[in-house]
C-alpha atoms as a PDB file:
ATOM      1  CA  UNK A   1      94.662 141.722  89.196  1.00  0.00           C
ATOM      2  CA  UNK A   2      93.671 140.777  85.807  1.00  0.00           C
ATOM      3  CA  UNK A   3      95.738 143.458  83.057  1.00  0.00           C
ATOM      4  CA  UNK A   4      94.206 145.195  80.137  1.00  0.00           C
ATOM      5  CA  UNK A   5      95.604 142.912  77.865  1.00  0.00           C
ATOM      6  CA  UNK A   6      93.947 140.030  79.824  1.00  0.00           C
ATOM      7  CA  UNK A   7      90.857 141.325  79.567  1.00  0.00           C
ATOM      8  CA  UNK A   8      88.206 138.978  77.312  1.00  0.00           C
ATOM      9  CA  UNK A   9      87.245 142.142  75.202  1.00  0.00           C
ATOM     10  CA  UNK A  10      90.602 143.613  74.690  1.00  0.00           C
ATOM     11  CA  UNK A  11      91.441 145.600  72.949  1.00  0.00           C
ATOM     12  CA  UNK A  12      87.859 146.998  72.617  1.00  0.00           C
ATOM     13  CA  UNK A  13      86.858 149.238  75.852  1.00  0.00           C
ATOM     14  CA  UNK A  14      83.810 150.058  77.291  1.00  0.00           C
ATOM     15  CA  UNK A  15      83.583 151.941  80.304  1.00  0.00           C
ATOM     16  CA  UNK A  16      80.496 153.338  82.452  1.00  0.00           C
ATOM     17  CA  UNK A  17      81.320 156.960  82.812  1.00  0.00           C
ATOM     18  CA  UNK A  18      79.074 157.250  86.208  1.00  0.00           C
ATOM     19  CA  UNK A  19      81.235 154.771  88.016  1.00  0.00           C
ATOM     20  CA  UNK A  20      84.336 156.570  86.955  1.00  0.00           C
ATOM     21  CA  UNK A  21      82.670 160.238  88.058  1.00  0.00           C
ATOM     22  CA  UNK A  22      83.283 160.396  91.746  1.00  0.00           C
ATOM     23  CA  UNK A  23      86.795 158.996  91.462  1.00  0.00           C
ATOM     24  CA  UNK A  24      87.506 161.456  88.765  1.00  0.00           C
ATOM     25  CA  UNK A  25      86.124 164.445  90.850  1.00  0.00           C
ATOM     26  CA  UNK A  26      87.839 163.042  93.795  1.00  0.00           C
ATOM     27  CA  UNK A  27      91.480 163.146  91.817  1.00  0.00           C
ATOM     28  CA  UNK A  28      90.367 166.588  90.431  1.00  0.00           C
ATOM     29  CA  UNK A  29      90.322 168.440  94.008  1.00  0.00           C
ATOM     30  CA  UNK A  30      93.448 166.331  95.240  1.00  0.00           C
ATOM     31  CA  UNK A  31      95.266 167.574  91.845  1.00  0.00           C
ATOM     32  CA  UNK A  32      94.622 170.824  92.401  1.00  0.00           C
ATOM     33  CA  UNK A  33      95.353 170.437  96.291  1.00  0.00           C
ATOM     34  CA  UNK A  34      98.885 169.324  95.522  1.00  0.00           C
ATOM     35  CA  UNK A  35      99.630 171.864  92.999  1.00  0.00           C
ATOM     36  CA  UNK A  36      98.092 174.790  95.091  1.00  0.00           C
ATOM     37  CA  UNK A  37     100.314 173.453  98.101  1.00  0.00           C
ATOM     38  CA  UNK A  38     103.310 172.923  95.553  1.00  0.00           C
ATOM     39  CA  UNK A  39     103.281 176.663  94.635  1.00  0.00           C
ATOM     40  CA  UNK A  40     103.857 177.727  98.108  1.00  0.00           C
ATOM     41  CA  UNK A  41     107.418 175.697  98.473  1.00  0.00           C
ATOM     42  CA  UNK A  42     110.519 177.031  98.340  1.00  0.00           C
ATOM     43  CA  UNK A  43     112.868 175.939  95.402  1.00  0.00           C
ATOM     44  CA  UNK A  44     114.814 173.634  97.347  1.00  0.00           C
ATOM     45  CA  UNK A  45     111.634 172.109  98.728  1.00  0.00           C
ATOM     46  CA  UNK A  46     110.224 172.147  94.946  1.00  0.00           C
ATOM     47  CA  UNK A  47     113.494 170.606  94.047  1.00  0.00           C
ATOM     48  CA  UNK A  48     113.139 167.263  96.672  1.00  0.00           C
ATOM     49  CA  UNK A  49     109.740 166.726  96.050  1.00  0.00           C
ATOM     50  CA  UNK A  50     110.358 166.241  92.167  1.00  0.00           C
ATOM     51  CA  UNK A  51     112.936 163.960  93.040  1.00  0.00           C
ATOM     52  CA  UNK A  52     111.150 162.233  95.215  1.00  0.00           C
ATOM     53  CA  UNK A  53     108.232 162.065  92.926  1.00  0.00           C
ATOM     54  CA  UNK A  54     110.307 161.270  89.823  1.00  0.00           C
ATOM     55  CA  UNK A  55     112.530 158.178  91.714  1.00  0.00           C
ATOM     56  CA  UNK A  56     109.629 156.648  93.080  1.00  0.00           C
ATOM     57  CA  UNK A  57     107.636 156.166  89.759  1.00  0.00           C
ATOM     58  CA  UNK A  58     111.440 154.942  88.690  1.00  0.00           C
ATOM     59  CA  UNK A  59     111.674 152.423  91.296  1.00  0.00           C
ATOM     60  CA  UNK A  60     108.410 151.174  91.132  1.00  0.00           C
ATOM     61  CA  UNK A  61     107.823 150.930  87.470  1.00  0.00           C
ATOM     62  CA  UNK A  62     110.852 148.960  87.979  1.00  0.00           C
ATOM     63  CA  UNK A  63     110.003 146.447  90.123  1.00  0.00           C
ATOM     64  CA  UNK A  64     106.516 145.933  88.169  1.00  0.00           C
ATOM     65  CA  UNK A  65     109.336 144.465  85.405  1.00  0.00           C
ATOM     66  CA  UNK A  66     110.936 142.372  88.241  1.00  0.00           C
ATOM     67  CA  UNK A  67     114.013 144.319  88.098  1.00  0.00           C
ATOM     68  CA  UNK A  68     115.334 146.183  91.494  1.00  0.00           C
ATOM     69  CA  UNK A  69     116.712 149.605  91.559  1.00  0.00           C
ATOM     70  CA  UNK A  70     118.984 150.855  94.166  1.00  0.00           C
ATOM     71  CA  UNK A  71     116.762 154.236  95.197  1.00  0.00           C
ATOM     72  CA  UNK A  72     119.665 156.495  96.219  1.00  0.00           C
ATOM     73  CA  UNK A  73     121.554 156.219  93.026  1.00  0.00           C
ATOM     74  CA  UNK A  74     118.100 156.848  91.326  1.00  0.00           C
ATOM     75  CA  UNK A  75     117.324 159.932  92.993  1.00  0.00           C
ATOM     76  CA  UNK A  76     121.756 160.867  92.358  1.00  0.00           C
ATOM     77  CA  UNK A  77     121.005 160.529  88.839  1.00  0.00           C
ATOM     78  CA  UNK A  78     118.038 162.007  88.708  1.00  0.00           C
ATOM     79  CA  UNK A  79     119.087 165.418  90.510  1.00  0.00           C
ATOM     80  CA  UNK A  80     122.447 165.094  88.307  1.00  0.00           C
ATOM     81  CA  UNK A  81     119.905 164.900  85.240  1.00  0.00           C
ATOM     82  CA  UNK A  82     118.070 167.955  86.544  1.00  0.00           C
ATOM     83  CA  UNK A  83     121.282 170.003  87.582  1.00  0.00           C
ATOM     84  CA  UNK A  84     121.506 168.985  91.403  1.00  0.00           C
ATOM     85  CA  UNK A  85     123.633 168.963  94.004  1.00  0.00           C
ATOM     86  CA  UNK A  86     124.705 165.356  93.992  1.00  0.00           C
ATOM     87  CA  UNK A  87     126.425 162.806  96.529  1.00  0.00           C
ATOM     88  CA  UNK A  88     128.493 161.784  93.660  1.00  0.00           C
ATOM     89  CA  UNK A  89     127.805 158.095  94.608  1.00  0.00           C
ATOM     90  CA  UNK A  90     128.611 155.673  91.627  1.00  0.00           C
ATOM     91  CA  UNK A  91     125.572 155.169  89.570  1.00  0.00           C
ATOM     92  CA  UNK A  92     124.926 151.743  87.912  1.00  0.00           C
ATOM     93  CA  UNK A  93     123.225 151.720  84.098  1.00  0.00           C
ATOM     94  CA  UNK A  94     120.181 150.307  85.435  1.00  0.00           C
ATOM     95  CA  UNK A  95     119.552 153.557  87.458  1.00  0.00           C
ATOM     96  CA  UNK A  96     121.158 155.897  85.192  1.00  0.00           C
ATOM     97  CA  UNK A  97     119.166 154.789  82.757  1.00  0.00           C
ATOM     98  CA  UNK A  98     115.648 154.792  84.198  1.00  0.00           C
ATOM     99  CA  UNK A  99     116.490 158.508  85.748  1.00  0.00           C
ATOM    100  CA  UNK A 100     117.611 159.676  82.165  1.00  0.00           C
ATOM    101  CA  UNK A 101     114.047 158.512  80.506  1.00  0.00           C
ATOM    102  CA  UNK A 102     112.354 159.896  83.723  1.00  0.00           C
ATOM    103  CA  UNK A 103     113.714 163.268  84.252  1.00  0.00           C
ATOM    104  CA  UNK A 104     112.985 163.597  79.784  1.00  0.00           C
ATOM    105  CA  UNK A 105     109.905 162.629  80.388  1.00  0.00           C
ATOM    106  CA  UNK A 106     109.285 165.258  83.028  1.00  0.00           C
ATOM    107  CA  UNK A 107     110.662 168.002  81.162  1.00  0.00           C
END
């Protein structure tokens, strides 16, 4: 995969909008499946879905740097950071940190 940055005619973009369409469309209807089907979840369901959703951006945007989270103190901070239930498991910086800038982001 060749990044953005990498391309020959960075940082100047050009795009052909009909190539992009029926990807766009087909995000569009799965966007508004999701939220539809989110709005019919309990809170507790609503509550370990975000978490879910949250720590695995967190974990993955991690590893793109090279550096390995532990999930399960990702997702602990995280629902401490939103006001959860906990397993009070000891949380290192790396994780704490990454579910602080997550959880502000998604507020």
């Amino acid at each position: 995969m060749v990044w953005n940055w990498q391309q020959p005619h960075w940082p100047n973009f050009t795009w052909d909008k009909t190539r992009l369409a029926q990807a766009e469309q087909q995000f569009l209807i799965g966007a508004g499946t999701l939220i539809g089907a989110v709005k019919h979840l309990d809170a507790e369901e609503h509550d370990q879905i975000t978490v879910e959703a949250i720590s695995r951006e967190a974990v993955t945007t991690s590893e793109i740097e090279g550096e390995i989270l532990d999930r399960a103190s990702v997702q602990s901070s995280i629902r401490k950071q939103l006001g959860l239930a906990t397993d009070n498991r000891r949380v290192g910086p790396a994780e704490r940190g990454i579910a602080e800038m997550m959880v502000d982001l998604y507020r």
